[in-house]
PDB file of N, CA and C in Angstrom:
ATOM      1  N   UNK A   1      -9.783  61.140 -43.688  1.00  0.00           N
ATOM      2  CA  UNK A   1     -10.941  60.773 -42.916  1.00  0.00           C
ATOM      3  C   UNK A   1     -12.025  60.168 -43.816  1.00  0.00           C
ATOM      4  N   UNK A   2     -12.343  60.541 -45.317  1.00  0.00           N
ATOM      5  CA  UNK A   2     -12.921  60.389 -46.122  1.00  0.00           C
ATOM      6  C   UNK A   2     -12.723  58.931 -46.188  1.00  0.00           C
ATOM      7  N   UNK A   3     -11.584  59.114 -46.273  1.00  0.00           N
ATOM      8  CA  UNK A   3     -11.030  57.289 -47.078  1.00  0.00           C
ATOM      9  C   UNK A   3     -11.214  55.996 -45.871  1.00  0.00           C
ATOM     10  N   UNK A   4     -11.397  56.549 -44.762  1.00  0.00           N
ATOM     11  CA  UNK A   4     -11.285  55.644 -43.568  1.00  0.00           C
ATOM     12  C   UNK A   4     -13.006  55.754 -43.251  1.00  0.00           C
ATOM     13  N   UNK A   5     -13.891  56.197 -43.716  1.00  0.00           N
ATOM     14  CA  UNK A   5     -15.441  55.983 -43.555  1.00  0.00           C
ATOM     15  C   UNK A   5     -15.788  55.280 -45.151  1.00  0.00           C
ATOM     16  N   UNK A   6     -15.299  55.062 -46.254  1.00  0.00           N
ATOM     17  CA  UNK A   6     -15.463  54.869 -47.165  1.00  0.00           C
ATOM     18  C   UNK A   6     -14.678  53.019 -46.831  1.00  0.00           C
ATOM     19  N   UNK A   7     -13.842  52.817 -46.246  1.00  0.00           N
ATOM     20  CA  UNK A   7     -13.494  51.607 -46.213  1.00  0.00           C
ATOM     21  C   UNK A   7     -14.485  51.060 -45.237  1.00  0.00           C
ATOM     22  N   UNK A   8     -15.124  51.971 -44.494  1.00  0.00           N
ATOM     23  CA  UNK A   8     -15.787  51.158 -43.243  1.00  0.00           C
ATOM     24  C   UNK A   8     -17.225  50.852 -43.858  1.00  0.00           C
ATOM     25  N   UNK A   9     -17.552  51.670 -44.736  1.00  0.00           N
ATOM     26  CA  UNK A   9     -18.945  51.414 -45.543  1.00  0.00           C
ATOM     27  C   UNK A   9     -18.543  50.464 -46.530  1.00  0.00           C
ATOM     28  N   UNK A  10     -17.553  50.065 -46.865  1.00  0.00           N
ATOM     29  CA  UNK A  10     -17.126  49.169 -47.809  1.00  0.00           C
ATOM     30  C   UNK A  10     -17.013  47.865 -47.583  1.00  0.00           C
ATOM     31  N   UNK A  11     -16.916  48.033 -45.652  1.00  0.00           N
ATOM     32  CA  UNK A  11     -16.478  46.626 -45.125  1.00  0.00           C
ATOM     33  C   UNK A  11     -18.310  46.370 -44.395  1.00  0.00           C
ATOM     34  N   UNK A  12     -19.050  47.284 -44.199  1.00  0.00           N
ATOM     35  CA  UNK A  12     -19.889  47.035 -44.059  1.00  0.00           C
ATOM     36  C   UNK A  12     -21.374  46.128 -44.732  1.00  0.00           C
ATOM     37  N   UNK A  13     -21.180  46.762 -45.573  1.00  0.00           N
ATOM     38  CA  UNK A  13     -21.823  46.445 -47.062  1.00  0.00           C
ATOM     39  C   UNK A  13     -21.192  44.627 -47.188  1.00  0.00           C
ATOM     40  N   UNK A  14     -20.072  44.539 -47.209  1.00  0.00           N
ATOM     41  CA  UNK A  14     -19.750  43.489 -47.751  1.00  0.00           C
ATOM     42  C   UNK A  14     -20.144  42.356 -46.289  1.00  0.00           C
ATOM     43  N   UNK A  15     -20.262  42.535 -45.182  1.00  0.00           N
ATOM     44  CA  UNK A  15     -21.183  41.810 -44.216  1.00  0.00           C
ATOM     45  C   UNK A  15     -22.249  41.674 -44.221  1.00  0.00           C
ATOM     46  N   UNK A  16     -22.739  42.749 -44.593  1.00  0.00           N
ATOM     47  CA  UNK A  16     -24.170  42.493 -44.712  1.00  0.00           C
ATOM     48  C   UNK A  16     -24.857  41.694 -45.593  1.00  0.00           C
ATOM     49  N   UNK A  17     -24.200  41.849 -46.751  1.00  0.00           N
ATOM     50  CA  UNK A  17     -23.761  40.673 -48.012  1.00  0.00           C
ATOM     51  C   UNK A  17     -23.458  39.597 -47.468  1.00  0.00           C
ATOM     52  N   UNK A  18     -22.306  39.012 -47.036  1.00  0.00           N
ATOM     53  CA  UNK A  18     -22.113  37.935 -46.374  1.00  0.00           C
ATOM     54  C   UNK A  18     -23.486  37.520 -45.699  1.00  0.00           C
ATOM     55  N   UNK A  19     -23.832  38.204 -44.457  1.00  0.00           N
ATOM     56  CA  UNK A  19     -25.220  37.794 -43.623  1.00  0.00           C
ATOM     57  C   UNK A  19     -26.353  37.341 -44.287  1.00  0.00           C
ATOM     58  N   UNK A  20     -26.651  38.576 -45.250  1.00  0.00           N
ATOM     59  CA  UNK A  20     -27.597  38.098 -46.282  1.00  0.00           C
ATOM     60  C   UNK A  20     -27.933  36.860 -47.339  1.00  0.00           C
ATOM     61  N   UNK A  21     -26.333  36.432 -47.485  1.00  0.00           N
ATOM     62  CA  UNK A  21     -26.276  34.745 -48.550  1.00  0.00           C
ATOM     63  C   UNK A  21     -26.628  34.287 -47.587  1.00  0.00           C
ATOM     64  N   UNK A  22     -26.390  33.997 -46.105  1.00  0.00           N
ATOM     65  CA  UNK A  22     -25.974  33.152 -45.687  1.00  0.00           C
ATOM     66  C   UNK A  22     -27.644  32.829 -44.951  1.00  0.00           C
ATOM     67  N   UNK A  23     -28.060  33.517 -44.446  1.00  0.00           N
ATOM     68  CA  UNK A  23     -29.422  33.814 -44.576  1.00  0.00           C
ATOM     69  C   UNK A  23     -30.243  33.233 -45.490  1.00  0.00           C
ATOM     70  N   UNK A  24     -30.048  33.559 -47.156  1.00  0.00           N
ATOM     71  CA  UNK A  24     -30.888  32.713 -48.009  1.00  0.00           C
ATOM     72  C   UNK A  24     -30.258  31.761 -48.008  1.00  0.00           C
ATOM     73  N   UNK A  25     -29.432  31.039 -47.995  1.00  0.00           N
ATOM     74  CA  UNK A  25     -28.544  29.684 -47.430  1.00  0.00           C
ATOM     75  C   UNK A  25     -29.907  28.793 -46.407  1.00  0.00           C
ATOM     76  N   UNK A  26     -29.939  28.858 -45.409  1.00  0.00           N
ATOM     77  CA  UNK A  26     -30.431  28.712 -44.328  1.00  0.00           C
ATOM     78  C   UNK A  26     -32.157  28.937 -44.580  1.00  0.00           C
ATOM     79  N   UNK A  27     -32.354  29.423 -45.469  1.00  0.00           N
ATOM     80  CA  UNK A  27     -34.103  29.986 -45.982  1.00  0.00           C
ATOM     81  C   UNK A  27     -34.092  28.754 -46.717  1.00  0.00           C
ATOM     82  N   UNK A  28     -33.195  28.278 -47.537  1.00  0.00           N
ATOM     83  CA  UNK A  28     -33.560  26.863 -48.710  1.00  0.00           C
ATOM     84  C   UNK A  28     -33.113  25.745 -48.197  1.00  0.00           C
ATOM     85  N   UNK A  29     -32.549  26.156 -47.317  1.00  0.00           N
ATOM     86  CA  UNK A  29     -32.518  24.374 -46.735  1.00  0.00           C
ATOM     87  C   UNK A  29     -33.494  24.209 -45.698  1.00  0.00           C
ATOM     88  N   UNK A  30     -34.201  25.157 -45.039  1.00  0.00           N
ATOM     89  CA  UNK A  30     -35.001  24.852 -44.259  1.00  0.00           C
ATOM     90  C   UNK A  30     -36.254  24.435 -45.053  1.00  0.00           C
ATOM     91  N   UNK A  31     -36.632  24.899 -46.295  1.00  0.00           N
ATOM     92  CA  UNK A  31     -37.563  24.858 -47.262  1.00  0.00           C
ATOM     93  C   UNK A  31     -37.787  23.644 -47.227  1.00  0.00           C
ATOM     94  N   UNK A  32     -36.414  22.871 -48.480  1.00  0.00           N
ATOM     95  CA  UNK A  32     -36.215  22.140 -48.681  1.00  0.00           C
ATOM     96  C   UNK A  32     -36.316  20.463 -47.940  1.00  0.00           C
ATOM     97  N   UNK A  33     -36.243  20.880 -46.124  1.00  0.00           N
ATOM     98  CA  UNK A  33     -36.876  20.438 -45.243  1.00  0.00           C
ATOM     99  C   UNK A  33     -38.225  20.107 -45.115  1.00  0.00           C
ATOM    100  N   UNK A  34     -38.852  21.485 -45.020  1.00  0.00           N
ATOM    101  CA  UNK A  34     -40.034  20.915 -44.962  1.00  0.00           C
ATOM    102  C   UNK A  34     -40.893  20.364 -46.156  1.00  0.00           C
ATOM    103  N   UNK A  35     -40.623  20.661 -47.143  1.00  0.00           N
ATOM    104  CA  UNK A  35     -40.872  19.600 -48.578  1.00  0.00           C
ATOM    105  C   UNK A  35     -40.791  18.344 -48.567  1.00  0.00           C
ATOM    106  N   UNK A  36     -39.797  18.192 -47.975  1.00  0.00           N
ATOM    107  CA  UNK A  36     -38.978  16.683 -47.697  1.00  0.00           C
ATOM    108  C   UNK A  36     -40.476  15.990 -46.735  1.00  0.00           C
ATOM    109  N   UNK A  37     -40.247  16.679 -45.112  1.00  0.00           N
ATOM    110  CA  UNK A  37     -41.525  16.368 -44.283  1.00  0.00           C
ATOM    111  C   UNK A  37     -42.649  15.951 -44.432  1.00  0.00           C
ATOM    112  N   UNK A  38     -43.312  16.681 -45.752  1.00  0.00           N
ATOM    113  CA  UNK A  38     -44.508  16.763 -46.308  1.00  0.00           C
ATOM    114  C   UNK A  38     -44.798  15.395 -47.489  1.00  0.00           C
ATOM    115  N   UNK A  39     -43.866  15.180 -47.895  1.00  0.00           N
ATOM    116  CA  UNK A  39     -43.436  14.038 -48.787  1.00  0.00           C
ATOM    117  C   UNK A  39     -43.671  13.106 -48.227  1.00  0.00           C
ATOM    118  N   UNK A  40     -42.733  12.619 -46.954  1.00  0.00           N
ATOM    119  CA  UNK A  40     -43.044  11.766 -45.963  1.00  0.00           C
ATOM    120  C   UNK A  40     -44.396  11.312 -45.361  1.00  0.00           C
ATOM    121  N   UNK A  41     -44.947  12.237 -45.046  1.00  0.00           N
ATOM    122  CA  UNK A  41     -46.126  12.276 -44.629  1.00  0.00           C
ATOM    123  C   UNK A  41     -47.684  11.993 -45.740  1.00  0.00           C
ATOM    124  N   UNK A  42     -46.858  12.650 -47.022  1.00  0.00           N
ATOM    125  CA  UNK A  42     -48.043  11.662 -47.973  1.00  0.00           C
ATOM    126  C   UNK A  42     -47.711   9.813 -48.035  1.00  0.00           C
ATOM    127  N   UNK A  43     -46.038  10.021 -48.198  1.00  0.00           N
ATOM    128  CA  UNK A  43     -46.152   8.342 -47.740  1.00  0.00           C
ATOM    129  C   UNK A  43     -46.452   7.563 -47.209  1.00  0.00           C
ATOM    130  N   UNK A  44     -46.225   8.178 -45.911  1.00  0.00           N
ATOM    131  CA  UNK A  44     -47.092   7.582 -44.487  1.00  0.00           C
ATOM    132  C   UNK A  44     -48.574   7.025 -44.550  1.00  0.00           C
ATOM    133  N   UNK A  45     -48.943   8.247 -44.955  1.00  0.00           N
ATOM    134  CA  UNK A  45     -50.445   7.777 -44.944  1.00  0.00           C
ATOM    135  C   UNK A  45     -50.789   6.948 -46.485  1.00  0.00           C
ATOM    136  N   UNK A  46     -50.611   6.861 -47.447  1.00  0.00           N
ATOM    137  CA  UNK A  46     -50.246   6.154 -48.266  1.00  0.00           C
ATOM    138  C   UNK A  46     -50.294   4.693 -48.021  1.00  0.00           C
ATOM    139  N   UNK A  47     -49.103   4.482 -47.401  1.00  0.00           N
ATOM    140  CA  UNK A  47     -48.735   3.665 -46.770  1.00  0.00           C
ATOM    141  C   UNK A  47     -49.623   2.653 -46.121  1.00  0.00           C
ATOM    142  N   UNK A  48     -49.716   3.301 -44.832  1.00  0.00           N
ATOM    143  CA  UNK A  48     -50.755   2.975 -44.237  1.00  0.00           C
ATOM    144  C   UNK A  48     -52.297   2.639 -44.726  1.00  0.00           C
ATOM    145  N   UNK A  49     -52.580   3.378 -45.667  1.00  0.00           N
ATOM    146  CA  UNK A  49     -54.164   3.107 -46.324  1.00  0.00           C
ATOM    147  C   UNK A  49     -53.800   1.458 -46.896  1.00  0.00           C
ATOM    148  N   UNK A  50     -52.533   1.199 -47.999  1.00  0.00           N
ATOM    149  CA  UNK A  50     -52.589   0.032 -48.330  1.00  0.00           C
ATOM    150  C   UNK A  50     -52.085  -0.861 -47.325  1.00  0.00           C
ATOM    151  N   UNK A  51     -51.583  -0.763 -46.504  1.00  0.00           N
ATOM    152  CA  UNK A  51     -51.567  -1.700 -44.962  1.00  0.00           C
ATOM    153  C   UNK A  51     -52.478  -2.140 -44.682  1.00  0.00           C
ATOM    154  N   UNK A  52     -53.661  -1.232 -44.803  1.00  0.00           N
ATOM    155  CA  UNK A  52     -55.037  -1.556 -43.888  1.00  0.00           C
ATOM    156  C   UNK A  52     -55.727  -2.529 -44.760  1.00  0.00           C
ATOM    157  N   UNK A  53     -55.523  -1.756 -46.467  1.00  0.00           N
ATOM    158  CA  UNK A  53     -56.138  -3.040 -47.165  1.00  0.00           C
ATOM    159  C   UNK A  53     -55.898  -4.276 -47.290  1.00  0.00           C
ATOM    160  N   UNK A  54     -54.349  -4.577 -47.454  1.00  0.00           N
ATOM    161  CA  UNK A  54     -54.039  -5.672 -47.152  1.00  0.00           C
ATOM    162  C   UNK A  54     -54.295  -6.775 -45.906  1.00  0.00           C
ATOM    163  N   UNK A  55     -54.573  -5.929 -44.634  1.00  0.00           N
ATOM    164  CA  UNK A  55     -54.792  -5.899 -43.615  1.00  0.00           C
ATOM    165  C   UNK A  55     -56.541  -7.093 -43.879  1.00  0.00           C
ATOM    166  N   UNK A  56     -57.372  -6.178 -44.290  1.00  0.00           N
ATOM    167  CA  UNK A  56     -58.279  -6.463 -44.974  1.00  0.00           C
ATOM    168  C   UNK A  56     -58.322  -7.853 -45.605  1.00  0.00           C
ATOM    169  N   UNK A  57     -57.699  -7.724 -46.062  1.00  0.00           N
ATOM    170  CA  UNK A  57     -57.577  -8.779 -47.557  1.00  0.00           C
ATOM    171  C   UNK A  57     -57.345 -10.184 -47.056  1.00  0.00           C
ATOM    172  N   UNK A  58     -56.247  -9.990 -46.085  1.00  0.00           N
ATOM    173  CA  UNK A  58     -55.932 -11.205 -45.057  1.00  0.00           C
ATOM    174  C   UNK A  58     -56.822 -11.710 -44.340  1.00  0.00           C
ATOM    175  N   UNK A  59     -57.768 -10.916 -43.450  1.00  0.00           N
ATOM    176  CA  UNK A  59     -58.999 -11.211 -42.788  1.00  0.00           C
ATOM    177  C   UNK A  59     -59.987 -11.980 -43.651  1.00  0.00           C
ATOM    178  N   UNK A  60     -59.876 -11.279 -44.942  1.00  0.00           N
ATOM    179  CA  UNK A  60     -60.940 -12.193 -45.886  1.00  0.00           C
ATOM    180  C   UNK A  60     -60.937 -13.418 -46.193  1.00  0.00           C
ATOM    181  N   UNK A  61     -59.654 -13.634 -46.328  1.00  0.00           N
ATOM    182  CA  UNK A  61     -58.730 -14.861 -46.830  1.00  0.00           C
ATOM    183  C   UNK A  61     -58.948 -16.267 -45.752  1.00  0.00           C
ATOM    184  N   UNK A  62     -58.527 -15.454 -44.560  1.00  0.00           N
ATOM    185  CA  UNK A  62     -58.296 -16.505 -43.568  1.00  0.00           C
ATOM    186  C   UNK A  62     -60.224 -16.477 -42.879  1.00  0.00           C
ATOM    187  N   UNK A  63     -60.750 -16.101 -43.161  1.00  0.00           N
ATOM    188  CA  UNK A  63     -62.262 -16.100 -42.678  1.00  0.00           C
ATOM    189  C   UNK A  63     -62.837 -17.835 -42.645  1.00  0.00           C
ATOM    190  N   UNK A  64     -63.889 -17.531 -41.833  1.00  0.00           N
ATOM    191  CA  UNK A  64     -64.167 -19.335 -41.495  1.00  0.00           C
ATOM    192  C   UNK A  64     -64.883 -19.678 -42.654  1.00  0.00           C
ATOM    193  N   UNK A  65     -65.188 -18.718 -43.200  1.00  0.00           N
ATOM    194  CA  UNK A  65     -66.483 -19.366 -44.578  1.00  0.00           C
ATOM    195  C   UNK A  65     -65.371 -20.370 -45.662  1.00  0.00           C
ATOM    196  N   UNK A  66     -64.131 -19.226 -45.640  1.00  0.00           N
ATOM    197  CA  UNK A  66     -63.434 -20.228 -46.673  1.00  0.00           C
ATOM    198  C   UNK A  66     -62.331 -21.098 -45.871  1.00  0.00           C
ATOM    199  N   UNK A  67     -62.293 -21.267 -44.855  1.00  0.00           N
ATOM    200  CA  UNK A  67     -61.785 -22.247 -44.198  1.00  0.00           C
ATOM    201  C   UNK A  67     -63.401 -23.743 -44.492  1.00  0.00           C
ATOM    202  N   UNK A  68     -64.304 -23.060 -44.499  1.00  0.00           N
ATOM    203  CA  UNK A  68     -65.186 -23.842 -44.489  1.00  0.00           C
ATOM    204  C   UNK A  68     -64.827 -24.827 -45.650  1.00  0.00           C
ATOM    205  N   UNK A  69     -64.842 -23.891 -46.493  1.00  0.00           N
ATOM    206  CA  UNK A  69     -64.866 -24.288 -48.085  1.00  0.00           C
ATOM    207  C   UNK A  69     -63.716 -25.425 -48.211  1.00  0.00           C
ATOM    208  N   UNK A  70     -62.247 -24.991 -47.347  1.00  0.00           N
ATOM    209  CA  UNK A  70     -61.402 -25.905 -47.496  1.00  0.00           C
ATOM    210  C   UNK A  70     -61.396 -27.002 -46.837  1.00  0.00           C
ATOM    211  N   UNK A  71     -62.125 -27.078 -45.884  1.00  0.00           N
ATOM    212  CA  UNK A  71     -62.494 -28.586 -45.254  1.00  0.00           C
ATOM    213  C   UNK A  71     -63.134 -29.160 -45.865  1.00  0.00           C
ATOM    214  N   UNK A  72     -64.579 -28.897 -46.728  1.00  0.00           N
ATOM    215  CA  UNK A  72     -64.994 -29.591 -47.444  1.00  0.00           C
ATOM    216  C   UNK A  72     -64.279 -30.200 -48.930  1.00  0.00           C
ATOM    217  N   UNK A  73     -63.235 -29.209 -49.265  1.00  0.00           N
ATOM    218  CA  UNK A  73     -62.897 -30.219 -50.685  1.00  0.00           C
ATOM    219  C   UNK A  73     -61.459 -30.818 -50.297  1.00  0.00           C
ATOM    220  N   UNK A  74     -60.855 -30.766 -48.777  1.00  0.00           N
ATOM    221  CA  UNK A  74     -59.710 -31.977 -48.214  1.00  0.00           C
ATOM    222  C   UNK A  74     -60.565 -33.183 -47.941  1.00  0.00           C
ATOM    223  N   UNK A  75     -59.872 -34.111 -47.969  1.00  0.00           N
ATOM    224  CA  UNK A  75     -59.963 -35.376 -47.477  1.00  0.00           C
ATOM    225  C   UNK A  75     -60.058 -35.757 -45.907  1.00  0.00           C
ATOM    226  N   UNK A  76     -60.820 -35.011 -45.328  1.00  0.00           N
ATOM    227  CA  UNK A  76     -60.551 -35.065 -43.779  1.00  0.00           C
ATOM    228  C   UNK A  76     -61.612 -36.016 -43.270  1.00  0.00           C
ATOM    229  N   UNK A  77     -61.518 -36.798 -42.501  1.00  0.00           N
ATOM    230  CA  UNK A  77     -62.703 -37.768 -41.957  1.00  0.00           C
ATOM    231  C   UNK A  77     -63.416 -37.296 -40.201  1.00  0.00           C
ATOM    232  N   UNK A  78     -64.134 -37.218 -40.316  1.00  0.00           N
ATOM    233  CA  UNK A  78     -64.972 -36.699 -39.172  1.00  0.00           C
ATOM    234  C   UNK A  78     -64.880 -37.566 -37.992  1.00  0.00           C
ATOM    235  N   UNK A  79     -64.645 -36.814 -37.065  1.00  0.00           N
ATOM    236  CA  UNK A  79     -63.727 -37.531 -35.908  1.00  0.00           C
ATOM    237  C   UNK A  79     -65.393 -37.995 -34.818  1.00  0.00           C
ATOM    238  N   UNK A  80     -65.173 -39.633 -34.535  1.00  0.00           N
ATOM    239  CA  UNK A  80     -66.639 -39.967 -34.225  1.00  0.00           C
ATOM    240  C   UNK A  80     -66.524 -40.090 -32.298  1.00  0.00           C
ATOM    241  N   UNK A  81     -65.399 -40.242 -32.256  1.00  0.00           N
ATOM    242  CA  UNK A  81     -65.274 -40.643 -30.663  1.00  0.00           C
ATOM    243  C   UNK A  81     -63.656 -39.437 -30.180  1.00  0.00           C
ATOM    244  N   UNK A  82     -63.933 -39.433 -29.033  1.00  0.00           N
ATOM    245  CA  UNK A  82     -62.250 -37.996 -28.751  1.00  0.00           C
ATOM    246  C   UNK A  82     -62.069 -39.016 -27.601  1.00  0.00           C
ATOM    247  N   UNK A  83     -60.552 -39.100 -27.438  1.00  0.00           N
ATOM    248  CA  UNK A  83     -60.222 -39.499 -26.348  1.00  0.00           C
ATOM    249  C   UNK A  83     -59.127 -38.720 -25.802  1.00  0.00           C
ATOM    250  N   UNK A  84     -58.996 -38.430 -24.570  1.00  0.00           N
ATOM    251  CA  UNK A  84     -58.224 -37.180 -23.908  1.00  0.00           C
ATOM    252  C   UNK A  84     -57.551 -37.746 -22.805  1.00  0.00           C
ATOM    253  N   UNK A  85     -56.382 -37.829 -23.287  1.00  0.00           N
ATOM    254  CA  UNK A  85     -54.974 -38.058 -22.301  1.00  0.00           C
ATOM    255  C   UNK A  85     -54.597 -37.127 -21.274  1.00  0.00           C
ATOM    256  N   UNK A  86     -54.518 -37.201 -20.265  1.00  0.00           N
ATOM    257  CA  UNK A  86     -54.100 -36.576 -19.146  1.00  0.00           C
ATOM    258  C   UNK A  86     -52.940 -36.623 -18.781  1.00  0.00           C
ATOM    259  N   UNK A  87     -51.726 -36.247 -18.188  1.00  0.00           N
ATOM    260  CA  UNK A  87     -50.759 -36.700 -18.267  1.00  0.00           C
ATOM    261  C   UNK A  87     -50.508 -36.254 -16.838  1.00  0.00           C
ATOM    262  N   UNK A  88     -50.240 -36.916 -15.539  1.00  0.00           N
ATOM    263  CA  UNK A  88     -49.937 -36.604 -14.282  1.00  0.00           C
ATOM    264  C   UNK A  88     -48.449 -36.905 -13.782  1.00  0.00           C
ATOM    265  N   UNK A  89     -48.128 -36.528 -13.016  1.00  0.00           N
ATOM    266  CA  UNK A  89     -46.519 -36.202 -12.506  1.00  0.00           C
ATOM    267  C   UNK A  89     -45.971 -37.734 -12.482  1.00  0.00           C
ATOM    268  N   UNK A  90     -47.072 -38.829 -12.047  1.00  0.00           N
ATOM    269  CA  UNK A  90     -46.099 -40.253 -11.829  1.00  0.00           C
ATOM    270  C   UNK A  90     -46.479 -41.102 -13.267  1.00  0.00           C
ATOM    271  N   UNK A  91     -47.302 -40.977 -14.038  1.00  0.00           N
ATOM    272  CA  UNK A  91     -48.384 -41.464 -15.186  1.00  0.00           C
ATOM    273  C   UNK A  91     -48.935 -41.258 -15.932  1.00  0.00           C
ATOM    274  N   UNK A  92     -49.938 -41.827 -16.956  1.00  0.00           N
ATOM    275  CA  UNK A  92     -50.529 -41.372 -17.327  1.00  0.00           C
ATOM    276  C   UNK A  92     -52.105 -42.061 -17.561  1.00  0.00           C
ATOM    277  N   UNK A  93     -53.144 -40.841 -17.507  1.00  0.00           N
ATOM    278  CA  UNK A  93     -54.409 -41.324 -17.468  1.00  0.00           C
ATOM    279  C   UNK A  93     -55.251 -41.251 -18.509  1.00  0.00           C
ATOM    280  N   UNK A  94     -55.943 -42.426 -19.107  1.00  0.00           N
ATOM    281  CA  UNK A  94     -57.064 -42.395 -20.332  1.00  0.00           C
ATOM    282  C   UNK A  94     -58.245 -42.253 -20.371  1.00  0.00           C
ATOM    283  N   UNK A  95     -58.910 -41.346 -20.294  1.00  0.00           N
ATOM    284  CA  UNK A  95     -59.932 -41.500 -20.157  1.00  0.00           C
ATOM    285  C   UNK A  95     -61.243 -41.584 -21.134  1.00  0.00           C
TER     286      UNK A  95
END
């Protein structure tokens, strides 16, 4: 009887063991998860901050002041008269 409660504490023990790895198993990869998450999320925003600057940077770029600037040092000639074509279903009109 001895020997048959001594195997059952023997087989017990060794489940609980089992349960227990398997357990810290499942504790470090979930960790390891959310590390991962957190990583991401400094990238993100990261990310995003130099998006915005660039974002920025483009607006500056394309702004009318230096569009200004580039009309004045092209060769463009100042348009003195507009004439506007109409274009109707049988013709077309000049006006």
């Amino acid at each position: 009887m001895k020997k048959i409660l001594t195997k059952i504490n023997i087989l017990n023990l060794i489940v609980i063991l089992i349960f227990t790895g398997l357990t810290l198993l499942k504790i470090s990869l979930l960790t390891k998860e959310i590390s991962s998450i957190r990583l991401m999320k400094k990238k993100i925003v990261e990310v995003s901050k130099e998006n915005q600057k660039l974002e920025d940077e483009a607006l500056a770029l394309n702004s009318i002041s230096n569009l200004d600037q580039f009309l004045k040092n092209s060769n463009l000639v100042k348009a003195e008269k507009f004439k506007f074509i109409q274009i109707l279903e049988g013709g077309i009109v000049v006006k």
